[in-house]
PDB file of N, CA and C in Angstrom:
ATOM      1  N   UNK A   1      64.777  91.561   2.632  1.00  0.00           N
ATOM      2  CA  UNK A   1      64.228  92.820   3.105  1.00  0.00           C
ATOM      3  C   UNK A   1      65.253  93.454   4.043  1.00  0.00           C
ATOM      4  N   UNK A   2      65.814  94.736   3.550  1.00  0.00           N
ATOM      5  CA  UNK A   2      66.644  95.529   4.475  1.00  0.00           C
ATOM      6  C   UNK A   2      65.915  95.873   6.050  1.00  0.00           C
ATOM      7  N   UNK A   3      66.869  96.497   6.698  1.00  0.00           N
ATOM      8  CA  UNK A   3      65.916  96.667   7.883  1.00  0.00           C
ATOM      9  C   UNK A   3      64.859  98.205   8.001  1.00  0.00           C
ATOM     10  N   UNK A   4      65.428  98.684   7.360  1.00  0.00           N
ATOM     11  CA  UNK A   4      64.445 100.221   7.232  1.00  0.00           C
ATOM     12  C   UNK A   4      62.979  99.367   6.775  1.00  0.00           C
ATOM     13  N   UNK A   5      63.024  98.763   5.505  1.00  0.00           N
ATOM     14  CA  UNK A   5      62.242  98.204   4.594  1.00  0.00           C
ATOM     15  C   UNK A   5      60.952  97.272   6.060  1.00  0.00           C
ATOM     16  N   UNK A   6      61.811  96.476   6.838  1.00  0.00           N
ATOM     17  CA  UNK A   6      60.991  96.287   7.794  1.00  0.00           C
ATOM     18  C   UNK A   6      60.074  96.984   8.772  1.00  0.00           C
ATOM     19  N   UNK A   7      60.738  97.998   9.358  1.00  0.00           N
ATOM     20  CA  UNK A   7      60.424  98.775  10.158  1.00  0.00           C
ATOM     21  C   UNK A   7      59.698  99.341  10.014  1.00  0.00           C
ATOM     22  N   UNK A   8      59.550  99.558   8.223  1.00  0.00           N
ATOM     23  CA  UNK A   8      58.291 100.028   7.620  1.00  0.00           C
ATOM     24  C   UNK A   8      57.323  99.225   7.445  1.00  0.00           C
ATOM     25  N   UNK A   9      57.236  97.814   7.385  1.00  0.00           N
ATOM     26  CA  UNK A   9      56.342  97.181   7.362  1.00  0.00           C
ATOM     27  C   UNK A   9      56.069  97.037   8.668  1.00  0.00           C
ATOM     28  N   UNK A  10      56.414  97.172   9.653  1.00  0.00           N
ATOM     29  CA  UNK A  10      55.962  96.476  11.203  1.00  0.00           C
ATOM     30  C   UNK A  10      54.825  98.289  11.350  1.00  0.00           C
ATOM     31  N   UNK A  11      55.414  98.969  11.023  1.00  0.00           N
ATOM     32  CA  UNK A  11      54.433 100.463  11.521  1.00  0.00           C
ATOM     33  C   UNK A  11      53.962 100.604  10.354  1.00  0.00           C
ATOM     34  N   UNK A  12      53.548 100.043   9.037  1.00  0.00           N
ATOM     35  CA  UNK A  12      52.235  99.764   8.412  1.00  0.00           C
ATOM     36  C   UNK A  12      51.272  99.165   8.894  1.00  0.00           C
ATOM     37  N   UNK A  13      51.444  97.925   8.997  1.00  0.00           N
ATOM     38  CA  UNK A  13      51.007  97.007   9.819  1.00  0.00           C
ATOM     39  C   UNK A  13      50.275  96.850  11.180  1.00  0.00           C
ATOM     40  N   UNK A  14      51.242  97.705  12.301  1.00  0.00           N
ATOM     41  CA  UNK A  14      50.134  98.319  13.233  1.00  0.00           C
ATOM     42  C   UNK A  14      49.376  99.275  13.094  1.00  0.00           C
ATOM     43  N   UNK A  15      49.775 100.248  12.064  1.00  0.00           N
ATOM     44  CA  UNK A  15      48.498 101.224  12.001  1.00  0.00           C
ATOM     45  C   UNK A  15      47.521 100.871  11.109  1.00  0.00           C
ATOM     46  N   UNK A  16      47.796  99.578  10.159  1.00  0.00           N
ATOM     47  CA  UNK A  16      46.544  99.302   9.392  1.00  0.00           C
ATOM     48  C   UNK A  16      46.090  98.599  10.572  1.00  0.00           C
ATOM     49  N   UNK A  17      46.436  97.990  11.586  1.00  0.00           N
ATOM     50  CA  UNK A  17      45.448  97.296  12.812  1.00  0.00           C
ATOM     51  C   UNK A  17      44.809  97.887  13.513  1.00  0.00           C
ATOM     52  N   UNK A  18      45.416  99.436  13.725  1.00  0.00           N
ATOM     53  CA  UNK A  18      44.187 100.546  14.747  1.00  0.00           C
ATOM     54  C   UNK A  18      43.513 100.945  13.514  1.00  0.00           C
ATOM     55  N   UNK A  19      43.456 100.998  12.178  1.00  0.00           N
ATOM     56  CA  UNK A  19      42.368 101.496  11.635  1.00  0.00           C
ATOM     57  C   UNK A  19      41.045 100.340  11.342  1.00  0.00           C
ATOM     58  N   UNK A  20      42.047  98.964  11.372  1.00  0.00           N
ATOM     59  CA  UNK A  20      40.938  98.289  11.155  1.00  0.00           C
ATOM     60  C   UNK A  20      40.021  97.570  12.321  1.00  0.00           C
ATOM     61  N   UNK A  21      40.447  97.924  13.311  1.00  0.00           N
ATOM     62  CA  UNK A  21      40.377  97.069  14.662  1.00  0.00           C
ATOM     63  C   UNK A  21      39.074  98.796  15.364  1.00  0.00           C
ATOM     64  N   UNK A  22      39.311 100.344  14.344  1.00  0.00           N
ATOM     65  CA  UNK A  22      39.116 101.739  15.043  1.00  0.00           C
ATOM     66  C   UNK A  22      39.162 102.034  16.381  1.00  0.00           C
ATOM     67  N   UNK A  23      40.689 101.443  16.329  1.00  0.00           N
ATOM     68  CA  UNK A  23      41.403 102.196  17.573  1.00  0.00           C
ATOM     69  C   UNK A  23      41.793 103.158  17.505  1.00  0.00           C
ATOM     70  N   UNK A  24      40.901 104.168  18.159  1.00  0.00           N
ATOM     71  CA  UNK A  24      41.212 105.714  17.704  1.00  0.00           C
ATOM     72  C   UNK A  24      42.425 106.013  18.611  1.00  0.00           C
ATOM     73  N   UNK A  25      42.775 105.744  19.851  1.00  0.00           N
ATOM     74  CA  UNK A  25      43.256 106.220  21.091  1.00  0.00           C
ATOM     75  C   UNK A  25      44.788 105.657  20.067  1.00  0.00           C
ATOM     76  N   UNK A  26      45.099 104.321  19.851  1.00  0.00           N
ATOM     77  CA  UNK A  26      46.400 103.426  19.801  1.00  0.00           C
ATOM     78  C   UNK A  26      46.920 104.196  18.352  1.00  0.00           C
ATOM     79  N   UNK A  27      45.891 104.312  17.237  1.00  0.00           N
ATOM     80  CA  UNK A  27      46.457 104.849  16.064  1.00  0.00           C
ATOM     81  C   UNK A  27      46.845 106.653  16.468  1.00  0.00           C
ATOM     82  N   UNK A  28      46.455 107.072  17.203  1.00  0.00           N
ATOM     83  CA  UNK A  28      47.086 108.502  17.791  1.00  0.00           C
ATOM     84  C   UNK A  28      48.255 108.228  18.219  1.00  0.00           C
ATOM     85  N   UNK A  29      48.628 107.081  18.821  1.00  0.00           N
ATOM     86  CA  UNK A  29      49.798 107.018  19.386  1.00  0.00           C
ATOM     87  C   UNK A  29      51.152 106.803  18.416  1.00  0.00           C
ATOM     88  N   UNK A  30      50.337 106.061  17.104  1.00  0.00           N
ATOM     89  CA  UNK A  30      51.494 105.719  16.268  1.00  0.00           C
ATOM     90  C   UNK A  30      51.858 107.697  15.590  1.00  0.00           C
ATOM     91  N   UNK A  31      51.039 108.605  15.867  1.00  0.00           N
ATOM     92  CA  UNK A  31      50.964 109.727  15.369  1.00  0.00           C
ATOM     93  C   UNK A  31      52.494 110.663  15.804  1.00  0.00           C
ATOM     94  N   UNK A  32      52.810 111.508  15.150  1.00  0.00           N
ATOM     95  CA  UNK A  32      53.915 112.422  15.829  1.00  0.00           C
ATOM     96  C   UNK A  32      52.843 114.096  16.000  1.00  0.00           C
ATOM     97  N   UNK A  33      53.062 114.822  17.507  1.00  0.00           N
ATOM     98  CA  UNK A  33      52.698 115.843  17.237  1.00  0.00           C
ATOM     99  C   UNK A  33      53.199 116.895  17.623  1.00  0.00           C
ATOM    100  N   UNK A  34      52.749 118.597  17.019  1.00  0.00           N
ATOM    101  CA  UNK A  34      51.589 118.455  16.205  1.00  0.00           C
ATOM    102  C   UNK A  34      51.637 117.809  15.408  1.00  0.00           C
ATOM    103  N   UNK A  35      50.635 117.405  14.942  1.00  0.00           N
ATOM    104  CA  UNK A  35      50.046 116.649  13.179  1.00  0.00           C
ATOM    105  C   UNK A  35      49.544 117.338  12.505  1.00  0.00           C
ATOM    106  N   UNK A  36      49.249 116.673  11.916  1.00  0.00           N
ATOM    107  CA  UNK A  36      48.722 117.757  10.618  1.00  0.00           C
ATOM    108  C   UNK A  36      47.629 116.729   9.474  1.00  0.00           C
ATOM    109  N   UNK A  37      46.538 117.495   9.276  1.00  0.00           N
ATOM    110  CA  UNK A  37      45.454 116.733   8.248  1.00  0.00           C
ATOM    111  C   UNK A  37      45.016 116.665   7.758  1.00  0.00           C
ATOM    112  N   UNK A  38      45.065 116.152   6.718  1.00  0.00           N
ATOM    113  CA  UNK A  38      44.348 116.714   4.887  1.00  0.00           C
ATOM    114  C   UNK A  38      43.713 116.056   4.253  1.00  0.00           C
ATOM    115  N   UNK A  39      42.603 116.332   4.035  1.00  0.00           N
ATOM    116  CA  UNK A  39      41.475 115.997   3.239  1.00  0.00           C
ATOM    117  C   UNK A  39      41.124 116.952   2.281  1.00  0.00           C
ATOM    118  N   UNK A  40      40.214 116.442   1.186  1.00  0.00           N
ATOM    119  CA  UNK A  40      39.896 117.347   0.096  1.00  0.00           C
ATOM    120  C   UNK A  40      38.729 117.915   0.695  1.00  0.00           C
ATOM    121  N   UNK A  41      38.515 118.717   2.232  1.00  0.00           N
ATOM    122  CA  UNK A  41      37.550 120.049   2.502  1.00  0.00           C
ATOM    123  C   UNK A  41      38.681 120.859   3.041  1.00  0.00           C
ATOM    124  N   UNK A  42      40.075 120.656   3.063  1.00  0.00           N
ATOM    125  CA  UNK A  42      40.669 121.296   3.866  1.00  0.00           C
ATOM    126  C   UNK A  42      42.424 120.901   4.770  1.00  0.00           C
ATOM    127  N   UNK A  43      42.524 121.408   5.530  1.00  0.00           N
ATOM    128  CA  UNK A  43      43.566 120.930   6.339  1.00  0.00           C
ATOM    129  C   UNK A  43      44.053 121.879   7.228  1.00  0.00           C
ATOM    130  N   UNK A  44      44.388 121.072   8.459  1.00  0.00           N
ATOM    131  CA  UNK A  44      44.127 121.708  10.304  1.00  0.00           C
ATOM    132  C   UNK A  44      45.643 120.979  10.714  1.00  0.00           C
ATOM    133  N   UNK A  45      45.918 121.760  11.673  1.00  0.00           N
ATOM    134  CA  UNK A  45      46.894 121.306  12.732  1.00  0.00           C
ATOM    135  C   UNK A  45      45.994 120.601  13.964  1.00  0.00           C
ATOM    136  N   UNK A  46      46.491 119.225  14.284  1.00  0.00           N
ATOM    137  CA  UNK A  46      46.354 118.606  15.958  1.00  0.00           C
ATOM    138  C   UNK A  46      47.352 119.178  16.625  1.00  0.00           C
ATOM    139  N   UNK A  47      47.201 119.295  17.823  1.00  0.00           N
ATOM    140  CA  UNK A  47      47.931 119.484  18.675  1.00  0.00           C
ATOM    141  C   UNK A  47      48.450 118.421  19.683  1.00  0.00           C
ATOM    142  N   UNK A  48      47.620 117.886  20.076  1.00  0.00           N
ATOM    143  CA  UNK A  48      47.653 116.665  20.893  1.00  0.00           C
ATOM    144  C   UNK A  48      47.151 115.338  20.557  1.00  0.00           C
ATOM    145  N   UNK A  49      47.564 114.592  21.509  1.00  0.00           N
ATOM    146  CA  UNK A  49      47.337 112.943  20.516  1.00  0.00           C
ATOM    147  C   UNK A  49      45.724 112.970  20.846  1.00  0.00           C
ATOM    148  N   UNK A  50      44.814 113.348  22.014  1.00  0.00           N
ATOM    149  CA  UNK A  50      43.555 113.399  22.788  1.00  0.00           C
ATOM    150  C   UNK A  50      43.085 113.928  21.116  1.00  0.00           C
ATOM    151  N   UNK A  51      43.357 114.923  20.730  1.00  0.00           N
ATOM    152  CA  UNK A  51      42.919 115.916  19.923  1.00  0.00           C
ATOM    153  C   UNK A  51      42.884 114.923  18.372  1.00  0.00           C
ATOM    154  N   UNK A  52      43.718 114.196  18.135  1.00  0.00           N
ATOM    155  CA  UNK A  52      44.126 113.323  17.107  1.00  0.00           C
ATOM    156  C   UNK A  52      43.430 111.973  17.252  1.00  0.00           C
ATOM    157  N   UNK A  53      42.819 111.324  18.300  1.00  0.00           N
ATOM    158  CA  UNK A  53      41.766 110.099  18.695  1.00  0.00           C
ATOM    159  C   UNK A  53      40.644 111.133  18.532  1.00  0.00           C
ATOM    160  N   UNK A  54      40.323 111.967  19.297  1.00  0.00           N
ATOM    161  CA  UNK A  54      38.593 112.345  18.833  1.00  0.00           C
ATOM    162  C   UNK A  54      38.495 112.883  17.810  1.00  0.00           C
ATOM    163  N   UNK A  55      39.508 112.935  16.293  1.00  0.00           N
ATOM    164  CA  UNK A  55      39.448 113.833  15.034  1.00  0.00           C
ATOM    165  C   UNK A  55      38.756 111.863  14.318  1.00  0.00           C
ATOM    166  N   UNK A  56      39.923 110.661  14.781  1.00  0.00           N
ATOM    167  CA  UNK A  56      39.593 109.921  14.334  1.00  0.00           C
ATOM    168  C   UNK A  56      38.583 108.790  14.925  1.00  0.00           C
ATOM    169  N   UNK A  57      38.002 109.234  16.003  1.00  0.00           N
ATOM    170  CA  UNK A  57      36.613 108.792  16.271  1.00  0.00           C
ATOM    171  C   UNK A  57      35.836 109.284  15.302  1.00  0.00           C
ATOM    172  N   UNK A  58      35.719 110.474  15.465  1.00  0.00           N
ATOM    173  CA  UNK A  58      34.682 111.076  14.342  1.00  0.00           C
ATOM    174  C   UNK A  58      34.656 110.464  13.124  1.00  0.00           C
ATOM    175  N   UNK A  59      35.430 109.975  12.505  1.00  0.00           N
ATOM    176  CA  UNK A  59      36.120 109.551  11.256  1.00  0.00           C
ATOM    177  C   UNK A  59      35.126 107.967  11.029  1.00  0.00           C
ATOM    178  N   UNK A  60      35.391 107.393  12.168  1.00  0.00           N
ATOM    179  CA  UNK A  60      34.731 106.222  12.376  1.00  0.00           C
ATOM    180  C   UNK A  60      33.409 105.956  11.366  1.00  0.00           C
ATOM    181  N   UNK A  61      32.335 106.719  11.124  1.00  0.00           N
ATOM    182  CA  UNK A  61      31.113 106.355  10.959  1.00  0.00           C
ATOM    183  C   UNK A  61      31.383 105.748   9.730  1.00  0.00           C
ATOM    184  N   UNK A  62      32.050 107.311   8.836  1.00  0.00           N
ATOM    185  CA  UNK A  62      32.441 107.020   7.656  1.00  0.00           C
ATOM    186  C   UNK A  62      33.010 105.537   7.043  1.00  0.00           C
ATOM    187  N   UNK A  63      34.289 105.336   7.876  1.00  0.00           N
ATOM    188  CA  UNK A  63      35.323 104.066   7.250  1.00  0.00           C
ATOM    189  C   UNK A  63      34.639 102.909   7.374  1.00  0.00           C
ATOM    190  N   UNK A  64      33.118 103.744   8.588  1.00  0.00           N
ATOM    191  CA  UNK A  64      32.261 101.915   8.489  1.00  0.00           C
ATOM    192  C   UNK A  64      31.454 101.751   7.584  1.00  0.00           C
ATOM    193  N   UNK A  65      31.246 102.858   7.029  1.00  0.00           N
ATOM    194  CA  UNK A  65      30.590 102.821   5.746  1.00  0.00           C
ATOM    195  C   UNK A  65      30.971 102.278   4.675  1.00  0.00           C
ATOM    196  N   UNK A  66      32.175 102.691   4.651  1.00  0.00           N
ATOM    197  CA  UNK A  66      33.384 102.012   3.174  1.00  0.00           C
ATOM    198  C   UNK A  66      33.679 100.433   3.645  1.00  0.00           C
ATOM    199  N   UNK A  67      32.866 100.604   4.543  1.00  0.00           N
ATOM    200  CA  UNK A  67      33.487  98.884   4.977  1.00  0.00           C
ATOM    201  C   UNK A  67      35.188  98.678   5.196  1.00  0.00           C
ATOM    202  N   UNK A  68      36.170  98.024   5.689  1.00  0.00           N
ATOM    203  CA  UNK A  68      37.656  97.864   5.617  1.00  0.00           C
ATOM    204  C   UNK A  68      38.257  97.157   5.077  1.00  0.00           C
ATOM    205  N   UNK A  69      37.790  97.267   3.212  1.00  0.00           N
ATOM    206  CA  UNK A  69      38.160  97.197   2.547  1.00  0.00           C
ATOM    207  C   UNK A  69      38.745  98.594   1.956  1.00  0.00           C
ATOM    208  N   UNK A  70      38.584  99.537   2.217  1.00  0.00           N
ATOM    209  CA  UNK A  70      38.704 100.676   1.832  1.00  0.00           C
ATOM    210  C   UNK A  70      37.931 101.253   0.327  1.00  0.00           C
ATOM    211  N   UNK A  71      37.994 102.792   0.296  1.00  0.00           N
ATOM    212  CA  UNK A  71      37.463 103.257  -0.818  1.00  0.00           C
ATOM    213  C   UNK A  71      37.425 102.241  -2.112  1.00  0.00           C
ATOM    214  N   UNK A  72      36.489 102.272  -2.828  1.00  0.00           N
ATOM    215  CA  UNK A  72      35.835 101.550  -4.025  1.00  0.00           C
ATOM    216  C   UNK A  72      36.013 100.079  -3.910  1.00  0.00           C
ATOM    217  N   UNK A  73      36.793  99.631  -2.792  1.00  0.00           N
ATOM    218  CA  UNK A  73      36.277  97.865  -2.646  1.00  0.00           C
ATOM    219  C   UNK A  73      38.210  97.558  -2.884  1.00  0.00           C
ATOM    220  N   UNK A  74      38.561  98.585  -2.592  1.00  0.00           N
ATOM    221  CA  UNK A  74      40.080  98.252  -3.255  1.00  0.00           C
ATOM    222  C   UNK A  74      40.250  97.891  -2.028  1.00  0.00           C
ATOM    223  N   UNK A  75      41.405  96.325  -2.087  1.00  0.00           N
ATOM    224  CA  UNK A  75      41.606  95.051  -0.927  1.00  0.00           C
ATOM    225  C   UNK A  75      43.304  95.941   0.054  1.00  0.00           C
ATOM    226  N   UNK A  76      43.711  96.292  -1.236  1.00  0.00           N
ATOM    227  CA  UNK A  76      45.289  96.752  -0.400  1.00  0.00           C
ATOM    228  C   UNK A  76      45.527  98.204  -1.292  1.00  0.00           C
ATOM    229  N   UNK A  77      46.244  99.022  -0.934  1.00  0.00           N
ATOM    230  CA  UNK A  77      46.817  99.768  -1.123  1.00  0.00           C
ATOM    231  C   UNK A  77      48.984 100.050  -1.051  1.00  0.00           C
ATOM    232  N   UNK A  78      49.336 100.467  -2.072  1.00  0.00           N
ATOM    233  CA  UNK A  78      50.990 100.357  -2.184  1.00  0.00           C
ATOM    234  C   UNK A  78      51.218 101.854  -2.230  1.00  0.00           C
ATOM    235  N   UNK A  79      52.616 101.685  -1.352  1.00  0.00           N
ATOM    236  CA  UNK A  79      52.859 103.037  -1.175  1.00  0.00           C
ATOM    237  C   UNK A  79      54.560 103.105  -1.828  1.00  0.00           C
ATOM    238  N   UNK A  80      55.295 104.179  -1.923  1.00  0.00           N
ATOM    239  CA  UNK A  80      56.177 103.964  -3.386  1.00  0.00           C
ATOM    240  C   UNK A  80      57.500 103.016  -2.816  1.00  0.00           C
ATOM    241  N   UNK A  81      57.459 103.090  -1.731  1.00  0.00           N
ATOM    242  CA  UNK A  81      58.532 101.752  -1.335  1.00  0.00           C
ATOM    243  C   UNK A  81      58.095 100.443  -1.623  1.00  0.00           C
ATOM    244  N   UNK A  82      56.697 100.452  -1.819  1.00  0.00           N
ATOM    245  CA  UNK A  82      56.576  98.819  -2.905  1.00  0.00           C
ATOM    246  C   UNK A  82      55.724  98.075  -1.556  1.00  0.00           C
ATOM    247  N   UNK A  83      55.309  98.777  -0.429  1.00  0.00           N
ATOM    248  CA  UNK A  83      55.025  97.782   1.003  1.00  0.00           C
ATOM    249  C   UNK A  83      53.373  97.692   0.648  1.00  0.00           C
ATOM    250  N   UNK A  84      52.860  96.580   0.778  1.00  0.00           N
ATOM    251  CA  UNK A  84      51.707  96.366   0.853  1.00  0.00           C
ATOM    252  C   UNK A  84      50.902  96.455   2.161  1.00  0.00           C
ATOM    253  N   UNK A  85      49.678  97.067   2.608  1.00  0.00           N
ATOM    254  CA  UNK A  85      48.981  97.047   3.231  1.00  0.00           C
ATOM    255  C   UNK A  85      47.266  97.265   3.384  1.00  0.00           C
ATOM    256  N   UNK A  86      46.770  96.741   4.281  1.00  0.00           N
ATOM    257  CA  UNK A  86      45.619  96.715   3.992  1.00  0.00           C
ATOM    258  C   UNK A  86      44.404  98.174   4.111  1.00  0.00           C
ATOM    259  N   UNK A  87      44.116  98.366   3.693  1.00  0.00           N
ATOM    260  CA  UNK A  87      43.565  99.265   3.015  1.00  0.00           C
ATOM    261  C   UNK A  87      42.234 100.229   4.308  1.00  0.00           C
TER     262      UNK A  87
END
């Protein structure tokens, strides 16, 4: 594993831990802003990381719904560099 290749796994890795742990405050932090956020109702600019934890508090009820396994029971998700993470 090159080192980019890592670096990408170490900041997969912690942000699959604030989503699964719903650390709204710590996964803002892994954020750059503004941000920016897209879902299929739409898409908004954050401004601030404050602004980016209470978008993903809100978020919360939902992902406890899907349980953290993520959408349809799927265990991991791959993104096109080939890095596995949890879902």
């Amino acid at each position: 594993m090159n080192g980019i290749q890592a670096e990408i796994d170490d900041y997969l890795a912690r942000y699959a831990a604030t989503l699964t742990s719903y650390g709204a405050r710590a996964a803002a932090g892994l954020w750059g802003v503004p941000g920016m956020i897209l879902d299929d109702r739409g898409a908004g600019v954050v401004e601030s990381r404050e602004a980016m934890a209470e978008g993903l508090e809100r978020s919360h009820p939902f992902y406890r719904r899907l349980g953290r396994r993520g959408p349809r029971g799927r265990p991991a998700v791959r993104n096109s560099l080939d890095t596995s993470w949890a879902a």
